[in-house]
C-alpha atoms as a PDB file:
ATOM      1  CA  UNK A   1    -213.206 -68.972   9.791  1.00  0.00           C
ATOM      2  CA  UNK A   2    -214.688 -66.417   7.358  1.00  0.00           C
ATOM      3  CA  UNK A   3    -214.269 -62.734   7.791  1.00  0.00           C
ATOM      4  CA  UNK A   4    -216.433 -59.819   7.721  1.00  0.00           C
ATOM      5  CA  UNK A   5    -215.670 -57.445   5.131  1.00  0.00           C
ATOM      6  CA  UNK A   6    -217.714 -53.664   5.043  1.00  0.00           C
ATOM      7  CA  UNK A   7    -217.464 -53.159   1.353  1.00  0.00           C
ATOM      8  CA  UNK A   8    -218.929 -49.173   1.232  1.00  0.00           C
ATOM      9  CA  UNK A   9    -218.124 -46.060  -0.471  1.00  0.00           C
ATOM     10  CA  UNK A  10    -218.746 -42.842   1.721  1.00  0.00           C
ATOM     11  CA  UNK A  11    -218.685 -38.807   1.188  1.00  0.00           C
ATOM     12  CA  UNK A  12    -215.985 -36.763   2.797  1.00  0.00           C
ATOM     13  CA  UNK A  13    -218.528 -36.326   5.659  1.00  0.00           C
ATOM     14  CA  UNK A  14    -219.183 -39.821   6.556  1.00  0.00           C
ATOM     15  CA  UNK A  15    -222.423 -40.274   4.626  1.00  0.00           C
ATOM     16  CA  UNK A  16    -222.539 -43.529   2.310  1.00  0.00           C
ATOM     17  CA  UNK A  17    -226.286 -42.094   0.951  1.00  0.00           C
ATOM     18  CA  UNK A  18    -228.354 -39.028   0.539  1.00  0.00           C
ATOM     19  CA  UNK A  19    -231.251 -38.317   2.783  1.00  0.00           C
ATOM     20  CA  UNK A  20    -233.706 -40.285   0.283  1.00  0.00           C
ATOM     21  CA  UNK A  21    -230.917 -42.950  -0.402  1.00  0.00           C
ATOM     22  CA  UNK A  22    -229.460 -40.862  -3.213  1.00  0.00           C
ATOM     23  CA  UNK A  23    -226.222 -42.335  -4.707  1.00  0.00           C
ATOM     24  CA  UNK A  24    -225.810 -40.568  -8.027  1.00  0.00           C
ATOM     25  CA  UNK A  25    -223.245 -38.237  -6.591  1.00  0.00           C
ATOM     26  CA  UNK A  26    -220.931 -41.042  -6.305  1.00  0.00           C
ATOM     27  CA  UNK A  27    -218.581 -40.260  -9.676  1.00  0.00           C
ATOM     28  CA  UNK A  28    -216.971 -43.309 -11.375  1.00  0.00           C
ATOM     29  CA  UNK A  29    -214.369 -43.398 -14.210  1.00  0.00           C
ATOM     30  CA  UNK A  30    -213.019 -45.957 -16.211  1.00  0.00           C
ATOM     31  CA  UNK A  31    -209.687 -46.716 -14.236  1.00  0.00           C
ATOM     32  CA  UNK A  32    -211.897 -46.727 -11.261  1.00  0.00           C
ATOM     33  CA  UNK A  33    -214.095 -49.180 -12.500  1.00  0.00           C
ATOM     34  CA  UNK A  34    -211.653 -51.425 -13.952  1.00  0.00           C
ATOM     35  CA  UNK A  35    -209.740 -51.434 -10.152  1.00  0.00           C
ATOM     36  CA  UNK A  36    -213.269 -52.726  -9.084  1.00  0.00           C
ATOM     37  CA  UNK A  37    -213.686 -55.277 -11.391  1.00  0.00           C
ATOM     38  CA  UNK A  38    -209.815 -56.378 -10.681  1.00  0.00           C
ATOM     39  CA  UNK A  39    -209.899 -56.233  -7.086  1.00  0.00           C
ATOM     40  CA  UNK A  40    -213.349 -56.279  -6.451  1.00  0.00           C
ATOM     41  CA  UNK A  41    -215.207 -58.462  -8.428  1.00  0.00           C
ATOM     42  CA  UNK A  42    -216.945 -60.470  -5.905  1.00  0.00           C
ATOM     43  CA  UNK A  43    -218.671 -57.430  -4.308  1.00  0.00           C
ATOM     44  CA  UNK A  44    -219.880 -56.324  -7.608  1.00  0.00           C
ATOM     45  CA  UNK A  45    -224.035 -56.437  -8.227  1.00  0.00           C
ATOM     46  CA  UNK A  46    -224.662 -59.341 -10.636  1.00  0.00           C
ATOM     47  CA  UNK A  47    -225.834 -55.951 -13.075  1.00  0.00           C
ATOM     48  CA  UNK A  48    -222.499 -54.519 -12.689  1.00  0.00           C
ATOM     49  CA  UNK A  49    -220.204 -57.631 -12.579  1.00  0.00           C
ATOM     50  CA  UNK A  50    -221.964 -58.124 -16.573  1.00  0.00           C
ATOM     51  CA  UNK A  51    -221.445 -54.902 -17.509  1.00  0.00           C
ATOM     52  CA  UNK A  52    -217.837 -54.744 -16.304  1.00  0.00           C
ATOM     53  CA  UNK A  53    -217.035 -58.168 -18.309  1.00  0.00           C
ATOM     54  CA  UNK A  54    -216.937 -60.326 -15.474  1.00  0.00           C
ATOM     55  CA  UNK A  55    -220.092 -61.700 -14.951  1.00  0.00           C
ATOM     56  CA  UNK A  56    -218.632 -65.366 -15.366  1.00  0.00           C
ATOM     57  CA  UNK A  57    -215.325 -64.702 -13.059  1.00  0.00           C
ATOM     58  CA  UNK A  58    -215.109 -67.061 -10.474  1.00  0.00           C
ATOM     59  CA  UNK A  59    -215.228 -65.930  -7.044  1.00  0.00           C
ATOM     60  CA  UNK A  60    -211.908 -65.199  -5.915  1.00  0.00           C
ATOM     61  CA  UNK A  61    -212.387 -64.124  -1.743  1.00  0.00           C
ATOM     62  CA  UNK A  62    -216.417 -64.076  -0.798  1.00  0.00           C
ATOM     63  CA  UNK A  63    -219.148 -66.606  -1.407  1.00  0.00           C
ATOM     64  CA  UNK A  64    -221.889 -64.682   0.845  1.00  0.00           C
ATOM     65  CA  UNK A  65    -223.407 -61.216   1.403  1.00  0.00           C
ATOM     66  CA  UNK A  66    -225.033 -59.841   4.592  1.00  0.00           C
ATOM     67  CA  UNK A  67    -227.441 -56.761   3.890  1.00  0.00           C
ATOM     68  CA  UNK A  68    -230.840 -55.139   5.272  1.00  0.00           C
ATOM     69  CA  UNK A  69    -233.517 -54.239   3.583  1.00  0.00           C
ATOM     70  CA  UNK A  70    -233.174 -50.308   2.845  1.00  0.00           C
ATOM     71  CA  UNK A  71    -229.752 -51.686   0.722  1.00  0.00           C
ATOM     72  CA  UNK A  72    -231.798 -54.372  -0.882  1.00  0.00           C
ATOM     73  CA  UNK A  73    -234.863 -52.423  -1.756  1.00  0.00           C
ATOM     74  CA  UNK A  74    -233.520 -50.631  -5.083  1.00  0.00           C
ATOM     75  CA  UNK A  75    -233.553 -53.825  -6.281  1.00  0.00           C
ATOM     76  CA  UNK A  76    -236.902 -55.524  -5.460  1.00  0.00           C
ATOM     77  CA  UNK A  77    -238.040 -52.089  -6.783  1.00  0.00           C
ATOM     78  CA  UNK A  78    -236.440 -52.518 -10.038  1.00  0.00           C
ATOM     79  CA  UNK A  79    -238.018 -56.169 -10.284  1.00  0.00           C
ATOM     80  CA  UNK A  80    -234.126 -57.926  -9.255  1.00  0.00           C
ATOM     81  CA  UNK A  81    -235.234 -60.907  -6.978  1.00  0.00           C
ATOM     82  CA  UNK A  82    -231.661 -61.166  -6.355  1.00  0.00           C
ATOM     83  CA  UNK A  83    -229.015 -58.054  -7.080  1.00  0.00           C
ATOM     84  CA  UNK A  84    -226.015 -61.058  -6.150  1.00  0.00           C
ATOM     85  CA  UNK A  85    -226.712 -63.747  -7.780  1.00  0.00           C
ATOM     86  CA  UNK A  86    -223.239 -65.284  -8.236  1.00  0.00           C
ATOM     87  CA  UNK A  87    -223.198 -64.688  -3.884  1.00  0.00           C
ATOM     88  CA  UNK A  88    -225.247 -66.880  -0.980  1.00  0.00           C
ATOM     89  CA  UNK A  89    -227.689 -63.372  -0.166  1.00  0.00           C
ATOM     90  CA  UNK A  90    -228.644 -63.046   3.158  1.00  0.00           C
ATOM     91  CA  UNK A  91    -231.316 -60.050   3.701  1.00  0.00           C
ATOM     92  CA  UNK A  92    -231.909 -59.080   7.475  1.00  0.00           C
ATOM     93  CA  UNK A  93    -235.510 -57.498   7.946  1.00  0.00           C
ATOM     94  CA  UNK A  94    -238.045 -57.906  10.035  1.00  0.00           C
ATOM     95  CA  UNK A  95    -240.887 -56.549   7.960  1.00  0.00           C
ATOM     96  CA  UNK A  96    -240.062 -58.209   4.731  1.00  0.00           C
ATOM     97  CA  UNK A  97    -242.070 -62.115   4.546  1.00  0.00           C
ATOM     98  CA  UNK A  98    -239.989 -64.751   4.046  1.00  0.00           C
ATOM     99  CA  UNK A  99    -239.623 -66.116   0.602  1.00  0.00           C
ATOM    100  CA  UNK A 100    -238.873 -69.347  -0.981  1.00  0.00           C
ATOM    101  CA  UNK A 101    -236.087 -67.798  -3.831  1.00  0.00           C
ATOM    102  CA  UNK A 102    -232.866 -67.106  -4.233  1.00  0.00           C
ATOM    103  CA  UNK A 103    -232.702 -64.485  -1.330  1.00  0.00           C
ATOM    104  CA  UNK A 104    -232.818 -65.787   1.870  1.00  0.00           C
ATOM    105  CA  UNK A 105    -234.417 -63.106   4.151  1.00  0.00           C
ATOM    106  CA  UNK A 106    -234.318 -63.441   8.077  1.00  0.00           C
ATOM    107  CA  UNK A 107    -235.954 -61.978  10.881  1.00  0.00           C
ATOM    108  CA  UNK A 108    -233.045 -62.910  13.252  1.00  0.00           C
ATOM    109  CA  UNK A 109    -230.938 -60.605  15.102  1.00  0.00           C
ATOM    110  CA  UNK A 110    -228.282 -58.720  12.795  1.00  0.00           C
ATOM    111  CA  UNK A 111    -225.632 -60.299  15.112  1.00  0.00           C
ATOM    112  CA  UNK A 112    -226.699 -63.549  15.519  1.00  0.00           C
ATOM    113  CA  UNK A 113    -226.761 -63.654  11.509  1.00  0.00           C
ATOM    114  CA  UNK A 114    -222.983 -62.441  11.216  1.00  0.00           C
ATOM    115  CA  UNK A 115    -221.834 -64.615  13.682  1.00  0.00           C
ATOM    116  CA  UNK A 116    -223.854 -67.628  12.377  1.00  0.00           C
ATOM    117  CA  UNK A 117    -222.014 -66.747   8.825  1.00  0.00           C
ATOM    118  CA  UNK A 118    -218.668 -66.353  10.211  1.00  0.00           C
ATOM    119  CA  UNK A 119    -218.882 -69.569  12.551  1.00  0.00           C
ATOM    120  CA  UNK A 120    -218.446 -71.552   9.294  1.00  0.00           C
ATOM    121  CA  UNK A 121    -215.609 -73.653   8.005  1.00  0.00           C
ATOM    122  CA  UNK A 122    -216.178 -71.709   4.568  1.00  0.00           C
ATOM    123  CA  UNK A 123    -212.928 -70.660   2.987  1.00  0.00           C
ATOM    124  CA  UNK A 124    -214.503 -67.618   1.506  1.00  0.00           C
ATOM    125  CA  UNK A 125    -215.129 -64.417   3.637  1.00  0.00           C
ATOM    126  CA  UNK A 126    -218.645 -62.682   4.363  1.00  0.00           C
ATOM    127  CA  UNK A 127    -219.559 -59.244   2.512  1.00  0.00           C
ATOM    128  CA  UNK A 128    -221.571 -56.751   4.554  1.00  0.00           C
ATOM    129  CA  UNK A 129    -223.249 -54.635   2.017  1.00  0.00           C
ATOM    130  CA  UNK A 130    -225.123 -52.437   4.636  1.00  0.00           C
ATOM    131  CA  UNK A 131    -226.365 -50.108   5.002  1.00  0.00           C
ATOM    132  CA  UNK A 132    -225.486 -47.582   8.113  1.00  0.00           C
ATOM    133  CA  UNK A 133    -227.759 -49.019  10.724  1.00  0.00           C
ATOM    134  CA  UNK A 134    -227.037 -52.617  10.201  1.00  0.00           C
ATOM    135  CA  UNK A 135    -223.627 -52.242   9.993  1.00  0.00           C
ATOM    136  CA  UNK A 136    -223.704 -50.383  13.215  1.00  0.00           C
ATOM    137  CA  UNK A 137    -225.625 -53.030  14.661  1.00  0.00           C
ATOM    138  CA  UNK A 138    -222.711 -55.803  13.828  1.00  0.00           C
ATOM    139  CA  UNK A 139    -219.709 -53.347  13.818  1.00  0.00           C
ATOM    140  CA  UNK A 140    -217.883 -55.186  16.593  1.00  0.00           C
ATOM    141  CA  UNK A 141    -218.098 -57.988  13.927  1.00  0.00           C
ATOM    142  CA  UNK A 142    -216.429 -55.909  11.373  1.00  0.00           C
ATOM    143  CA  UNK A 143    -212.820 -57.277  10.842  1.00  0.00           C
ATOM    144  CA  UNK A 144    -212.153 -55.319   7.786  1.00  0.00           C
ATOM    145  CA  UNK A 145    -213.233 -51.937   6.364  1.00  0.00           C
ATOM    146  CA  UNK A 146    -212.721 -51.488   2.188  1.00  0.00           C
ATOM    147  CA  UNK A 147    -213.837 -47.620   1.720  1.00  0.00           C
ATOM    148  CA  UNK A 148    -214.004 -46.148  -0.860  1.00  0.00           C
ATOM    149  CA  UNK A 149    -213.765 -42.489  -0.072  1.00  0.00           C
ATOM    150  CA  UNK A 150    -215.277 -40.196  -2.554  1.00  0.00           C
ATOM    151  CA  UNK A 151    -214.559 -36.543  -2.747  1.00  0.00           C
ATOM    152  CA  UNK A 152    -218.052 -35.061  -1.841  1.00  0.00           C
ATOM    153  CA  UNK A 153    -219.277 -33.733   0.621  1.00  0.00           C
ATOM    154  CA  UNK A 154    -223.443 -34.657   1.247  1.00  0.00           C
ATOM    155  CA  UNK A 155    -224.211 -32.670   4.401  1.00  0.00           C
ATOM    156  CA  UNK A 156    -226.476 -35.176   5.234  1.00  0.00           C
ATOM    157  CA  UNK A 157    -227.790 -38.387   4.338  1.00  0.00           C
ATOM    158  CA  UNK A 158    -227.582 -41.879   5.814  1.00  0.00           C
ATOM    159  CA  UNK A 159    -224.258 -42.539   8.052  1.00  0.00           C
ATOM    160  CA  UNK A 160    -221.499 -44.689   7.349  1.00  0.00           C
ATOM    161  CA  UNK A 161    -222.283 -46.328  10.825  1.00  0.00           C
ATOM    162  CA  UNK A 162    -225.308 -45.305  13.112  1.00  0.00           C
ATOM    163  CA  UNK A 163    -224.654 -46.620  16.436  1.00  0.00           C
ATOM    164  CA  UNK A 164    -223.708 -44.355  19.791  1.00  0.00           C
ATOM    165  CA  UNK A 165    -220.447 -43.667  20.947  1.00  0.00           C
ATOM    166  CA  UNK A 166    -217.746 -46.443  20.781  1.00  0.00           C
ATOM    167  CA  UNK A 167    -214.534 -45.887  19.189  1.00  0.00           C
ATOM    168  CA  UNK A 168    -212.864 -49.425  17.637  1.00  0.00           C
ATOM    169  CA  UNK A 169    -209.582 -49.080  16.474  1.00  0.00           C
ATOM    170  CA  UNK A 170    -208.306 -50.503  12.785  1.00  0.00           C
ATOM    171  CA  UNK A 171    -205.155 -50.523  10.909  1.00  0.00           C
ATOM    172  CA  UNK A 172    -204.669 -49.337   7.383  1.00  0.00           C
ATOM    173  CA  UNK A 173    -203.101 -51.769   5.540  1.00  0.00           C
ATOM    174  CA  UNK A 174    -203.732 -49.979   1.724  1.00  0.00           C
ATOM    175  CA  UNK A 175    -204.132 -46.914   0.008  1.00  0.00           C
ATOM    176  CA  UNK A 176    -204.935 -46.507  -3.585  1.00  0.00           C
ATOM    177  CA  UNK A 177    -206.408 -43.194  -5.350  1.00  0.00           C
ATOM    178  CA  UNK A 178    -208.048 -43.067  -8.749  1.00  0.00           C
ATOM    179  CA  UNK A 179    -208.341 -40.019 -11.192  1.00  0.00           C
ATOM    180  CA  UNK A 180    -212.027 -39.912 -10.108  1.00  0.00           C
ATOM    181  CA  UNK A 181    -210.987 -38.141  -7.189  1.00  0.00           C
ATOM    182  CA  UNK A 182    -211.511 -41.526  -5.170  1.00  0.00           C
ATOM    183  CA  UNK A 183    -209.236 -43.090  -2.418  1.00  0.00           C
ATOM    184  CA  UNK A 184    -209.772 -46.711  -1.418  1.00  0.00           C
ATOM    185  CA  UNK A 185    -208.544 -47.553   1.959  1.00  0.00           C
ATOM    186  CA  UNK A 186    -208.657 -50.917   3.086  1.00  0.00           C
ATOM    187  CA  UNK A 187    -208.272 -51.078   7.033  1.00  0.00           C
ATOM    188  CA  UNK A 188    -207.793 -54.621   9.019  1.00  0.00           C
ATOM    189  CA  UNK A 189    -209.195 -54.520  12.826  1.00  0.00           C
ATOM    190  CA  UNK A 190    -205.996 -54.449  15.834  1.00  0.00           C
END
């Protein structure tokens, strides 16, 4: 049965976006980037998966990604009909029309999505790209946590998860820091 991965980077303060969606405080460097494209390549935008030289990697861990449409707007914006186009995209919104394309949008409930994904006999996992509401929607779903913890602060912005009160406990199972000033922690739900 596939798992759900949240695949997000966040600020010091838990923000993983400024107030207007801002992400340009987010620093990268080159051993950074070449840890994503190592470890990572699968949750990579088609955009940056070229422009890191693996555009034609197989996929090594997740054949499908799960976001709303706040995280998938940049791209319709910027004329992208599909920002993961080596991935099975599933956009949840209920004010964007369904569309015969590459993007399969849905008006279901976040949940019922997540658990229709992970109910599969894939043998890849399920990526949750976001953003803050929908991933508080599904968090009970969430079986692992990749963040990648950069060191700003944003004093506001949108939240890493917006949802009320209920603690969930996870285990880290791996630490790595860059010269960026980034950690990655990847946690695994007890």
């Amino acid at each position: 049965m596939p798992a759900l991965t949240y695949y997000i980077g966040v600020t010091l303060d838990g923000f993983i976006a400024g107030p207007q969606d801002e992400v340009d405080f987010f620093g990268l460097s080159d051993d950074f980037l070449a840890f994503l494209a190592e470890e990572y390549a699968d949750l990579q935008p088609g955009h940056l998966r070229a422009a890191l030289g693996v555009a034609d990697a197989p996929l090594a861990r997740y054949d499908t990604v799960v976001m709303g449409r706040r995280t998938y707007a940049p791209a319709l914006a910027a004329g992208i009909a599909d920002p993961y186009d080596h991935l099975r995209t599933v956009v949840v919104s209920g004010s964007l029309p369904a569309a015969d394309g590459p993007v399969e949008i849905t008006a279901e409930s976040p949940l019922e999505v997540v658990r229709r994904l992970k109910a599969t006999d894939s043998p890849y996992d399920v990526y949750l790209a976001g953003g803050g509401r929908l991933a508080g929607e599904v968090s009970g779903e969430i079986d692992r946590l990749v963040v990648k913890k950069y060191p700003v602060i944003a004093g506001s912005g949108v939240r890493m998860l917006d949802r009320p009160f209920a603690p969930e406990a996870f285990r880290l199972d791996g630490l790595r820091t860059f010269d960026n000033g980034c950690a990655v922690l990847t946690y695994a739900r007890q």
